[in-house]
N, C-alpha and C. Protein backbone atom coordinates (compact mmCIF):
# COMPACT_ATOMS: atom_id res chain seq x y z
N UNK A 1 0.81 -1.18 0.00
CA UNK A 1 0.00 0.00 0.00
C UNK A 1 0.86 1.26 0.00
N UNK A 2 2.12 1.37 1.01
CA UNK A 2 3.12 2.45 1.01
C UNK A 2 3.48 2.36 -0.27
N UNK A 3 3.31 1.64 -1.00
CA UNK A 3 4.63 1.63 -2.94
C UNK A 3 3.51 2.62 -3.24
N UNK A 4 2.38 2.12 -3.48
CA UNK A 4 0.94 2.69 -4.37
C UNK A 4 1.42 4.15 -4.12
N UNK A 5 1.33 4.34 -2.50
CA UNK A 5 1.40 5.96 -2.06
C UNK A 5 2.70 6.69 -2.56
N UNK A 6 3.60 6.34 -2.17
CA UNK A 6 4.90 6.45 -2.88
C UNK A 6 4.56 6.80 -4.31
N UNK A 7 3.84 4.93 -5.24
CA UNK A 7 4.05 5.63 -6.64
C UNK A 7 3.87 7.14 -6.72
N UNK A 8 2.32 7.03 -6.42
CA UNK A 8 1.74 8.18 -6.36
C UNK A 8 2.09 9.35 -6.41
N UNK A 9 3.27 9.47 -5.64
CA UNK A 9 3.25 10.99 -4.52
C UNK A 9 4.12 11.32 -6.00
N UNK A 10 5.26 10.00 -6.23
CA UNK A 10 6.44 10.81 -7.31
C UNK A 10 5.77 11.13 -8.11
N UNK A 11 4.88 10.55 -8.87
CA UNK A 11 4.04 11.20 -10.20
C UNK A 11 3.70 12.28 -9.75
N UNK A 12 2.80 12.86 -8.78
CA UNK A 12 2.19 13.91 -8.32
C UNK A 12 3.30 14.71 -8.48
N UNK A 13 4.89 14.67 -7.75
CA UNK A 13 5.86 15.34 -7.70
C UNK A 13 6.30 15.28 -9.08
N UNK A 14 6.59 14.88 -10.19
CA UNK A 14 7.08 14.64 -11.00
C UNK A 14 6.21 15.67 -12.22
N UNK A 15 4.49 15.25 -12.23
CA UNK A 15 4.33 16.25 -12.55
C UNK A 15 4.26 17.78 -12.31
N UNK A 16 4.22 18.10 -11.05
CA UNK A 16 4.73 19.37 -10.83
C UNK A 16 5.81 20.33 -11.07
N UNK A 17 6.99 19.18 -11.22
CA UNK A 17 8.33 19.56 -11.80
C UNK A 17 8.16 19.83 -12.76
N UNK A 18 7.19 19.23 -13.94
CA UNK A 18 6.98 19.11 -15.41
C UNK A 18 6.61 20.76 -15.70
N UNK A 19 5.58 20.56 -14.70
CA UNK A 19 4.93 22.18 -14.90
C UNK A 19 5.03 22.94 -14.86
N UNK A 20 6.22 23.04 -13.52
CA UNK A 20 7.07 24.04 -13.20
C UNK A 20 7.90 24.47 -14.05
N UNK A 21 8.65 23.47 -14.54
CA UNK A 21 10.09 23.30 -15.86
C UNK A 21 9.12 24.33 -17.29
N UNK A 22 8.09 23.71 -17.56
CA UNK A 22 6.92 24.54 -18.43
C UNK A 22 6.79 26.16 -18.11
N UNK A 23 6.37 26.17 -17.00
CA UNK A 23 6.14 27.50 -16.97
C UNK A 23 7.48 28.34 -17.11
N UNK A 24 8.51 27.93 -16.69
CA UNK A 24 9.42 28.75 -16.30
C UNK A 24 10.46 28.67 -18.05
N UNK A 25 10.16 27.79 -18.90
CA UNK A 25 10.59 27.79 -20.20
C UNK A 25 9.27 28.99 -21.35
N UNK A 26 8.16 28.83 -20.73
CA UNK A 26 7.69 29.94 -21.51
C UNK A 26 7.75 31.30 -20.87
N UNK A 27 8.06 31.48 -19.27
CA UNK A 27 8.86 32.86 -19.37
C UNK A 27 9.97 33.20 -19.72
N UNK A 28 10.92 32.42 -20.03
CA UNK A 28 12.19 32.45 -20.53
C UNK A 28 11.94 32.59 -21.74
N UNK A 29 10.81 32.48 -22.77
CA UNK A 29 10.88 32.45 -23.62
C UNK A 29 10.41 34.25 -23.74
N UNK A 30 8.94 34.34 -22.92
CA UNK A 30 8.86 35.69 -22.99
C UNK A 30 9.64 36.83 -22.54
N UNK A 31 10.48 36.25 -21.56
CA UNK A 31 11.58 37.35 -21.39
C UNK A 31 12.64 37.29 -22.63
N UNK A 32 12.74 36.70 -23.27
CA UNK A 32 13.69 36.70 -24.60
C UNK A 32 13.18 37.59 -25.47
N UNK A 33 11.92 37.03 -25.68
CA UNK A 33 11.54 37.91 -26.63
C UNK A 33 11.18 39.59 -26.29
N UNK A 34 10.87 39.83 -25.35
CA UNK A 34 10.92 41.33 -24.25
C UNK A 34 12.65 41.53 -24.75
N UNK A 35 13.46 41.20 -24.30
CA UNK A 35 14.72 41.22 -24.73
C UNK A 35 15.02 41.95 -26.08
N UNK A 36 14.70 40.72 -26.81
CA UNK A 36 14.69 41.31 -28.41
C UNK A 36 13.56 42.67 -28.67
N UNK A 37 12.73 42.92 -28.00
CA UNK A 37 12.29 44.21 -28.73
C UNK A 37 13.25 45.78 -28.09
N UNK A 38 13.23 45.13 -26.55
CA UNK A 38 14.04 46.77 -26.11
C UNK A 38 15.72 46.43 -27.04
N UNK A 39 15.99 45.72 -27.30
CA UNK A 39 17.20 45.92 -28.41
C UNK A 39 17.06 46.28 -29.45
N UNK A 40 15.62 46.06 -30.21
CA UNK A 40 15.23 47.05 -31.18
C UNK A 40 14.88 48.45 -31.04
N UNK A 41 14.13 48.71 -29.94
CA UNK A 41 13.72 50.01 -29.37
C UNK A 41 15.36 50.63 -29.25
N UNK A 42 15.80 50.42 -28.88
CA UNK A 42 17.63 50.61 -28.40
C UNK A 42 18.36 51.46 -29.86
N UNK A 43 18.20 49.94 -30.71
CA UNK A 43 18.74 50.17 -31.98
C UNK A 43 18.07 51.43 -32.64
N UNK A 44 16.75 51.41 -32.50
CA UNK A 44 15.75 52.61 -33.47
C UNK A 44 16.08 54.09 -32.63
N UNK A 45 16.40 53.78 -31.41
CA UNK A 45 16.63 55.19 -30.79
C UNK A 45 17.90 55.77 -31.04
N UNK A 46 19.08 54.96 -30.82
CA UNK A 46 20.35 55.40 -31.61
C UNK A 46 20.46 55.79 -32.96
N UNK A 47 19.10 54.97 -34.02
CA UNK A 47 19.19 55.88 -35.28
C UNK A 47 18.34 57.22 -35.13
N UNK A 48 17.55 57.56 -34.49
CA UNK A 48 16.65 58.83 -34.40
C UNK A 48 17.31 59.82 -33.78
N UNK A 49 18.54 59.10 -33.04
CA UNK A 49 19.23 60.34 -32.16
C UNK A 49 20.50 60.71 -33.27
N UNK A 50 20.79 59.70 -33.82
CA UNK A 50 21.82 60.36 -35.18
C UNK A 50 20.89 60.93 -36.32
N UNK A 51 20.05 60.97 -36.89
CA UNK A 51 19.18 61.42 -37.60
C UNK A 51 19.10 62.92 -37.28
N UNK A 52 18.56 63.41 -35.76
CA UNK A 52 18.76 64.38 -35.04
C UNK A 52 19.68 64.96 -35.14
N UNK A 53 21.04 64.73 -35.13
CA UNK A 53 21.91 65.35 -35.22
C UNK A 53 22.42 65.44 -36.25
N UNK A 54 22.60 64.84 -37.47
CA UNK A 54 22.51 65.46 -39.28
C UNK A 54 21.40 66.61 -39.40
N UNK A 55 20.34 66.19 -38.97
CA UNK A 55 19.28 67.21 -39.22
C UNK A 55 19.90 68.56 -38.78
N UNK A 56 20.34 68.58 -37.15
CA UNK A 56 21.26 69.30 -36.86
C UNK A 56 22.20 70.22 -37.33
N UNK A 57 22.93 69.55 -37.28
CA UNK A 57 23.85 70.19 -38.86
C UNK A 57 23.74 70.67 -39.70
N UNK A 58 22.64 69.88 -40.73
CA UNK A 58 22.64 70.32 -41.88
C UNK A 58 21.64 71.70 -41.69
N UNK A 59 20.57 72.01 -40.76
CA UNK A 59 19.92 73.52 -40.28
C UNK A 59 21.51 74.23 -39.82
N UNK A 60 22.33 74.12 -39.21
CA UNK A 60 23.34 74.90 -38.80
C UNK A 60 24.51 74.97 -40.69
N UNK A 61 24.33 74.01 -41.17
CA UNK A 61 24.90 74.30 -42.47
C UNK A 61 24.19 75.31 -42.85
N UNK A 62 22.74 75.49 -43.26
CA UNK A 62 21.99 76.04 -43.82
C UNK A 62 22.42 77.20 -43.73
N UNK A 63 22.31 78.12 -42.31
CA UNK A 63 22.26 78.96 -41.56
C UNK A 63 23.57 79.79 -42.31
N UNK A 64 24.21 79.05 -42.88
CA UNK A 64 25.97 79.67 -43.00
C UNK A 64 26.00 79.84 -44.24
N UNK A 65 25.10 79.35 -45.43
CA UNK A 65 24.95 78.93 -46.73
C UNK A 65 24.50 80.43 -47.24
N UNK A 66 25.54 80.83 -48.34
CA UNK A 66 24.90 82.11 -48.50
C UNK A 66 24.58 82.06 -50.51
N UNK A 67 23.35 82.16 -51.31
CA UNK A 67 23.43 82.05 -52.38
C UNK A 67 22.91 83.23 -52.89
N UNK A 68 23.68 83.49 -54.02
CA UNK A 68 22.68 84.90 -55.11
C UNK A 68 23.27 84.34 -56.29
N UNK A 69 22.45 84.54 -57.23
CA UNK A 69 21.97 83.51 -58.49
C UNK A 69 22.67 82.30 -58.12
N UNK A 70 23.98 81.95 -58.66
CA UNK A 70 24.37 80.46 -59.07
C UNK A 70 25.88 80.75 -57.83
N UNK A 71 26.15 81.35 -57.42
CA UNK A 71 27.11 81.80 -56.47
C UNK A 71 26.73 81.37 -55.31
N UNK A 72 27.28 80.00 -55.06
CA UNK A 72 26.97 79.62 -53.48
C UNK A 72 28.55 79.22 -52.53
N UNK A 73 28.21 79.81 -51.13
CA UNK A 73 29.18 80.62 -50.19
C UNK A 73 29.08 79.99 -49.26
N UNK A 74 30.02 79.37 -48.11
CA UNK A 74 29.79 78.79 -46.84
C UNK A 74 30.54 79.46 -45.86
N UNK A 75 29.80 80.42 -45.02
CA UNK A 75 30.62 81.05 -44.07
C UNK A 75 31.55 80.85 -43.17
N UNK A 76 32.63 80.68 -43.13
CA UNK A 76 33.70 80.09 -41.66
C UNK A 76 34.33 81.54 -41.17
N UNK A 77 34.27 81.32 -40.02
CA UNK A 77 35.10 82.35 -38.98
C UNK A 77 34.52 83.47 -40.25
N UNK A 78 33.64 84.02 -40.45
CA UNK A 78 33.32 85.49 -40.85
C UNK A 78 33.41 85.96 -42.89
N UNK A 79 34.36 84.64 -43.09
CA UNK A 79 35.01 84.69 -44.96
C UNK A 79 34.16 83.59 -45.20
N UNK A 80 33.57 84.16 -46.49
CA UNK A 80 32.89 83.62 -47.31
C UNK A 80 33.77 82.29 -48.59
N UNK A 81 33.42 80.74 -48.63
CA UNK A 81 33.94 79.98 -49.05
C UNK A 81 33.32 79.56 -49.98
N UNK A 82 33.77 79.70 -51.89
CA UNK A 82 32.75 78.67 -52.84
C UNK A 82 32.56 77.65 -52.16
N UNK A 83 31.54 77.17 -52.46
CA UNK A 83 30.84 75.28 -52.55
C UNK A 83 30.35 75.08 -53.61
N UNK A 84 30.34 73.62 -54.10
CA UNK A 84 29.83 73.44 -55.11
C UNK A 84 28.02 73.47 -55.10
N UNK A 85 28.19 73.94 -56.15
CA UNK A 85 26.43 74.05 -56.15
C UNK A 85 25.75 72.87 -56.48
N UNK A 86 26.43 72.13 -57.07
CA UNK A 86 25.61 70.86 -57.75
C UNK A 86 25.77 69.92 -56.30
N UNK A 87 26.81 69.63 -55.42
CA UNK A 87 26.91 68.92 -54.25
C UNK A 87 25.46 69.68 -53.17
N UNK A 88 25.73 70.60 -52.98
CA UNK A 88 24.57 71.52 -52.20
C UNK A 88 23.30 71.17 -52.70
N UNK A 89 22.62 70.99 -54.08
CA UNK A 89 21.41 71.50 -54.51
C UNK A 89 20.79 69.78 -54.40
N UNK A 90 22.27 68.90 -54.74
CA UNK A 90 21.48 67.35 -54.87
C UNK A 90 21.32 66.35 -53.57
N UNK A 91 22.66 67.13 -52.59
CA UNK A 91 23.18 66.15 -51.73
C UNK A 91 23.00 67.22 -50.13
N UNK A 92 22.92 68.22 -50.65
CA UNK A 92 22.84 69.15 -49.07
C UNK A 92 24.10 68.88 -48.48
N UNK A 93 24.82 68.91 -48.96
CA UNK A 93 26.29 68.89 -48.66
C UNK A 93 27.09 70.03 -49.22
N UNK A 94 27.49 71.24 -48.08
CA UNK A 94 28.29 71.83 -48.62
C UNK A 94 29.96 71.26 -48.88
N UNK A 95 30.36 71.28 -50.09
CA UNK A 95 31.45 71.19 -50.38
C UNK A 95 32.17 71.75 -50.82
N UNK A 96 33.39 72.44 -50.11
CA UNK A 96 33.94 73.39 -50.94
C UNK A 96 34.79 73.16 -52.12
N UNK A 97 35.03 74.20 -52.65
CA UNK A 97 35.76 73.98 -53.97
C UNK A 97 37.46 74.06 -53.67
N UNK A 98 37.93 72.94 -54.88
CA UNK A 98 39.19 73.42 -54.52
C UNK A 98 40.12 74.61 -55.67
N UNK A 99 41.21 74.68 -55.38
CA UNK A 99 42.14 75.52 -56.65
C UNK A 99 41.37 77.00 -56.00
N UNK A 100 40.58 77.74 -55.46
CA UNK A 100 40.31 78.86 -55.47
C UNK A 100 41.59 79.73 -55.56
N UNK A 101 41.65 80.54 -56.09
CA UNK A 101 42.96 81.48 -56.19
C UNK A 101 43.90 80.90 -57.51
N UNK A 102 43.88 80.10 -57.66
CA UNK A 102 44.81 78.86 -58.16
C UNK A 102 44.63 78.72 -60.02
N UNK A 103 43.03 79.42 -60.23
CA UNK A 103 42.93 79.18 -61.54
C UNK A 103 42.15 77.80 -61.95
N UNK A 104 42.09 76.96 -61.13
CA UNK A 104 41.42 75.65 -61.40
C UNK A 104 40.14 75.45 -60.39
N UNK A 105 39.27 76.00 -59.96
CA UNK A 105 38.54 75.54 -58.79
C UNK A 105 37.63 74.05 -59.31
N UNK A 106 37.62 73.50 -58.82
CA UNK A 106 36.81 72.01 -59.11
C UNK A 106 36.12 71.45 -57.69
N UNK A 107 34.95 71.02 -57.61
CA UNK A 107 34.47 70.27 -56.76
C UNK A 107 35.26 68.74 -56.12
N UNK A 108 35.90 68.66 -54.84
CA UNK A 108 36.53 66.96 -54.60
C UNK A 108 35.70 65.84 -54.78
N UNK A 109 34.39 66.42 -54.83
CA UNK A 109 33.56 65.03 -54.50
C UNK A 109 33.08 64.68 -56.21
N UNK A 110 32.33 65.50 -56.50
CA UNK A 110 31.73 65.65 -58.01
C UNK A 110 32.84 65.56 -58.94
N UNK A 111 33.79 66.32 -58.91
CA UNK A 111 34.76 66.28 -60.10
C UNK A 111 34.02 67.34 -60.98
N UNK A 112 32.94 68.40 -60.73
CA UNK A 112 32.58 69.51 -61.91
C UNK A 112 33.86 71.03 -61.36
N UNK A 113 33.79 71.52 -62.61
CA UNK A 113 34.51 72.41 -62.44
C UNK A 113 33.61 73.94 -62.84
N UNK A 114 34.41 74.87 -61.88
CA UNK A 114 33.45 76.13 -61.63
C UNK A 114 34.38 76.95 -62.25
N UNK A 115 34.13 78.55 -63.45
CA UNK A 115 34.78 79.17 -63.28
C UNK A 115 34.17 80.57 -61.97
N UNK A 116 34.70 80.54 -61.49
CA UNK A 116 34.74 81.34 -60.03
C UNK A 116 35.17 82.14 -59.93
N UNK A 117 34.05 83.58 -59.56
CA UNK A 117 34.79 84.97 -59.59
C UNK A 117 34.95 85.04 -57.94
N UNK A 118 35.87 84.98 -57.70
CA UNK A 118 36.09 85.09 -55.87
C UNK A 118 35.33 86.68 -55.48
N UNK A 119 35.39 87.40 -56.09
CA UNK A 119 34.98 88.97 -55.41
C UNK A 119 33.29 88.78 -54.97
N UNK A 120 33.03 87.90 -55.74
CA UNK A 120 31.16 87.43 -55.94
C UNK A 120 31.04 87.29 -54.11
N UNK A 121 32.29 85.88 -53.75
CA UNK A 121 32.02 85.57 -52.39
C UNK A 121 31.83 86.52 -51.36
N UNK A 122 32.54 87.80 -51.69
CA UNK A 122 33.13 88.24 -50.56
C UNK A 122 31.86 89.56 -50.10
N UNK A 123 31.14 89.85 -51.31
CA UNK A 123 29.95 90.71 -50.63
C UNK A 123 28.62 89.42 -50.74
N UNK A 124 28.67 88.52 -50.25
CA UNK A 124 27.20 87.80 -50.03
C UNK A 124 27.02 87.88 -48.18
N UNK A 125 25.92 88.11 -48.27
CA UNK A 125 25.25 88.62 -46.98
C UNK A 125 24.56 87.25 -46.42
């Protein structure tokens, strides 16, 4: 009669373990997956906070960007700098030109070439 009770009790115990082992594998599962979203939330916030700060920039580029007709200027320390216009108008990237003074001014990134009256830069407001 003690075996019967015995059997008994281990099954009784045995399934409880089962259930236990169960429950505690589908919170492990839901804490995984909780896991994986704040690492996405994580990931999406580090791109919105760099996003922010190009946006950034490129309003503080803006701000410095000086154009009259086809003559575009990027202000540093107070002197007015060509940029290429075609980098600016497609890419919002000021880029300045190189050779100014030099006789050759050309864009580094584009490869177009500007002929460039420097005096243009120097009264843009």
């Amino acid at each position: 009669m003690f075996g019967k009770i015995n059997d008994a009790y281990e099954s009784v115990k045995n399934g409880l373990e089962v259930e236990v082992n169960l429950a505690t594998a589908e919170q492990k599962e839901r804490l995984a997956d909780a896991k994986m979203a704040l690492a996405d939330i994580k990931i999406a916030y580090a791109d919105l906070i760099e996003e922010n700060d190009s946006l950034k920039r490129k309003q503080n580029d803006d701000k410095n960007i000086h154009i009259d007709g086809t003559c575009y200027a990027k202000n540093v320390d107070g002197k007015n700098y060509a940029i290429c216009p075609k980098c600016w108008e497609d890419e919002g990237k000021a880029i300045m030109l190189n050779g100014i003074g030099a006789g050759s001014p050309d864009c580094p990134k584009c490869k177009n070439y500007y002929d460039v009256d420097e005096s243009k830069y120097e009264n843009l407001q």
